[in-house]
N, C-alpha and C. Protein backbone atom coordinates (compact mmCIF):
# COMPACT_ATOMS: atom_id res chain seq x y z
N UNK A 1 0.88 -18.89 44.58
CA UNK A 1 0.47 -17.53 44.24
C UNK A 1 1.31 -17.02 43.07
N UNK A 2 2.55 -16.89 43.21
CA UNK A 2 3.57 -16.40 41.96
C UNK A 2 3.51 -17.53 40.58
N UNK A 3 3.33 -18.60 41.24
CA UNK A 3 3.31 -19.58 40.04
C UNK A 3 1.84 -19.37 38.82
N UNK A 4 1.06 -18.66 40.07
CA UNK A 4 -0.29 -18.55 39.20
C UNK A 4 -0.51 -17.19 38.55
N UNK A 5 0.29 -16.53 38.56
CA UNK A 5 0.50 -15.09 38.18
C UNK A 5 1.76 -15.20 36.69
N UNK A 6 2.34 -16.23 37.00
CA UNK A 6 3.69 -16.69 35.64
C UNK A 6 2.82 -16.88 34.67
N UNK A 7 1.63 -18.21 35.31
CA UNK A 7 0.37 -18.52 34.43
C UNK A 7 -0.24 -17.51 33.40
N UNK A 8 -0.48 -16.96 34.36
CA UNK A 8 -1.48 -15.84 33.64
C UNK A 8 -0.65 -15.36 32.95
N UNK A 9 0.74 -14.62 33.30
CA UNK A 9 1.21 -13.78 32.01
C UNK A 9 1.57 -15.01 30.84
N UNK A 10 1.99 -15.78 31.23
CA UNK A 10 1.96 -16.86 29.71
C UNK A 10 0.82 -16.95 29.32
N UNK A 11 -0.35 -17.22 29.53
CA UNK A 11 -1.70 -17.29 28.58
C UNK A 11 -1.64 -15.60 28.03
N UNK A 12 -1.54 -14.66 28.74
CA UNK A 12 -2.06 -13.56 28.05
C UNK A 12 -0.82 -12.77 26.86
N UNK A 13 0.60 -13.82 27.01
CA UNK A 13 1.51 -13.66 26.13
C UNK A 13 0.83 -14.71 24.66
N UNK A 14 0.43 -15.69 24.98
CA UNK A 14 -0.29 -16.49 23.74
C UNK A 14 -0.97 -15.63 23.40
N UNK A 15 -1.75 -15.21 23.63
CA UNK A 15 -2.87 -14.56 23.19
C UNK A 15 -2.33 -13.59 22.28
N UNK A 16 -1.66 -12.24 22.93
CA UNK A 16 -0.75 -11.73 22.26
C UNK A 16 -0.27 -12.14 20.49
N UNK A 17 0.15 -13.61 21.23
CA UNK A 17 1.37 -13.97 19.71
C UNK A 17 -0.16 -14.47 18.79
N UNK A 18 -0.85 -15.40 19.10
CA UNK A 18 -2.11 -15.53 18.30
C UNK A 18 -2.61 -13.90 17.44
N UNK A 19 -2.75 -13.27 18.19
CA UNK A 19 -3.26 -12.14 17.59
C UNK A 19 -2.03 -11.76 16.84
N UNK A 20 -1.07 -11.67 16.94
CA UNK A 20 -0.50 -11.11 16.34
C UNK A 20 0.08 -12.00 14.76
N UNK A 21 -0.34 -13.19 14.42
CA UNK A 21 -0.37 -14.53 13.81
C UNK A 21 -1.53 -14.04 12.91
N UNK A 22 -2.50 -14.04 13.66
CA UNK A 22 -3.48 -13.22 12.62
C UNK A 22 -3.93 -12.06 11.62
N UNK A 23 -3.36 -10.98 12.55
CA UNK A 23 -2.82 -9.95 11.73
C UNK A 23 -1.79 -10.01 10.55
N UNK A 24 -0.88 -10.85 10.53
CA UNK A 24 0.21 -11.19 9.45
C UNK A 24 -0.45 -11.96 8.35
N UNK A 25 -1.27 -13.01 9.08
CA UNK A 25 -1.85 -13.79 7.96
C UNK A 25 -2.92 -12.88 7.06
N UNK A 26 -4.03 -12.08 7.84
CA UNK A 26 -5.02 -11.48 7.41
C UNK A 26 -4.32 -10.13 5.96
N UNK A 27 -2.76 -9.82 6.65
CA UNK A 27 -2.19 -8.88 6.24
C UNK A 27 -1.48 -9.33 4.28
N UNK A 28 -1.55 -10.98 4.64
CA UNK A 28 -1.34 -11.57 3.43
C UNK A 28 -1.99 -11.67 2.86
N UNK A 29 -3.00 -11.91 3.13
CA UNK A 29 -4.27 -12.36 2.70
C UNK A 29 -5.08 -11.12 1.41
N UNK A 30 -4.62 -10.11 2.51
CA UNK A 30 -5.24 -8.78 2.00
C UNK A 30 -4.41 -8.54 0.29
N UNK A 31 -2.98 -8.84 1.02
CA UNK A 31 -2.39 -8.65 -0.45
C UNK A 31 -2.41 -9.30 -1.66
N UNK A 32 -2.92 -10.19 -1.54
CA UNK A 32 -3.13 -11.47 -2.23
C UNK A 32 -3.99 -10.91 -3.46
N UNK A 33 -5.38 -10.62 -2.37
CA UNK A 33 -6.81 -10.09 -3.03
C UNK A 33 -6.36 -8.86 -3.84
N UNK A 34 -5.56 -8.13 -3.13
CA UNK A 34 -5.08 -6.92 -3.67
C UNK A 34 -4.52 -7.19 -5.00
N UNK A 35 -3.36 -7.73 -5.09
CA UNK A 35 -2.97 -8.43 -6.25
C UNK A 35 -3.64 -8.76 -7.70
N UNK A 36 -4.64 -9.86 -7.30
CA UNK A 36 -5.67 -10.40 -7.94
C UNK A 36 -6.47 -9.49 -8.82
N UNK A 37 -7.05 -8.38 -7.88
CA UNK A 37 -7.95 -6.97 -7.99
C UNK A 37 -7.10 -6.54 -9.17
N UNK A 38 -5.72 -6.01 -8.78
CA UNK A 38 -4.89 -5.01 -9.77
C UNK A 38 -4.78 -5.91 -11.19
N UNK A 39 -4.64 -7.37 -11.14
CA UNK A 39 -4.35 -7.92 -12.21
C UNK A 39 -5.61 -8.26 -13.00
N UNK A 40 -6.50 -8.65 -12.47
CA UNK A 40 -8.08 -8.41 -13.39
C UNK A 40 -8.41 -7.18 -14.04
N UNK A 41 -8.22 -5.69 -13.37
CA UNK A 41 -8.59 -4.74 -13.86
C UNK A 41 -7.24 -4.61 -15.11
N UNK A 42 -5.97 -4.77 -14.34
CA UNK A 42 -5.17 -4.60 -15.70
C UNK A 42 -5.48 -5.25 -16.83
N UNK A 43 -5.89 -6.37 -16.89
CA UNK A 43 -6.62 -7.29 -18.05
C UNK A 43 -7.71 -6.55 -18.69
N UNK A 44 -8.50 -6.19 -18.16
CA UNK A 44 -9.84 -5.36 -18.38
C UNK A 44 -9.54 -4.12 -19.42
N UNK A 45 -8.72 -3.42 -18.85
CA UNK A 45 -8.43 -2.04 -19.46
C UNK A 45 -7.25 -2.35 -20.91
N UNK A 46 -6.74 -3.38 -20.82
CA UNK A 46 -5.75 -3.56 -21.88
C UNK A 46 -6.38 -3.68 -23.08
């Protein structure tokens, strides 16, 4: 019974860190594009 309850909070701690893996990456990701965006238009307008 307790062993299967440790279970569960370790899967729902993965889950956790996954999501939270994603958010960082997505959060790079964003800046990246962001980046990209600012440096095309700076080209543009120069």
């Amino acid at each position: 019974m307790y062993d299967g309850y440790l279970d569960d909070d370790l899967s729902v701690w993965r889950e956790v860190n996954r999501y939270h893996r994603l958010v960082e990456q997505n959060a790079v990701l964003r800046l990246k594009v962001q980046a990209e965006i600012y440096y095309v238009v700076s080209i543009l307008l120069s």
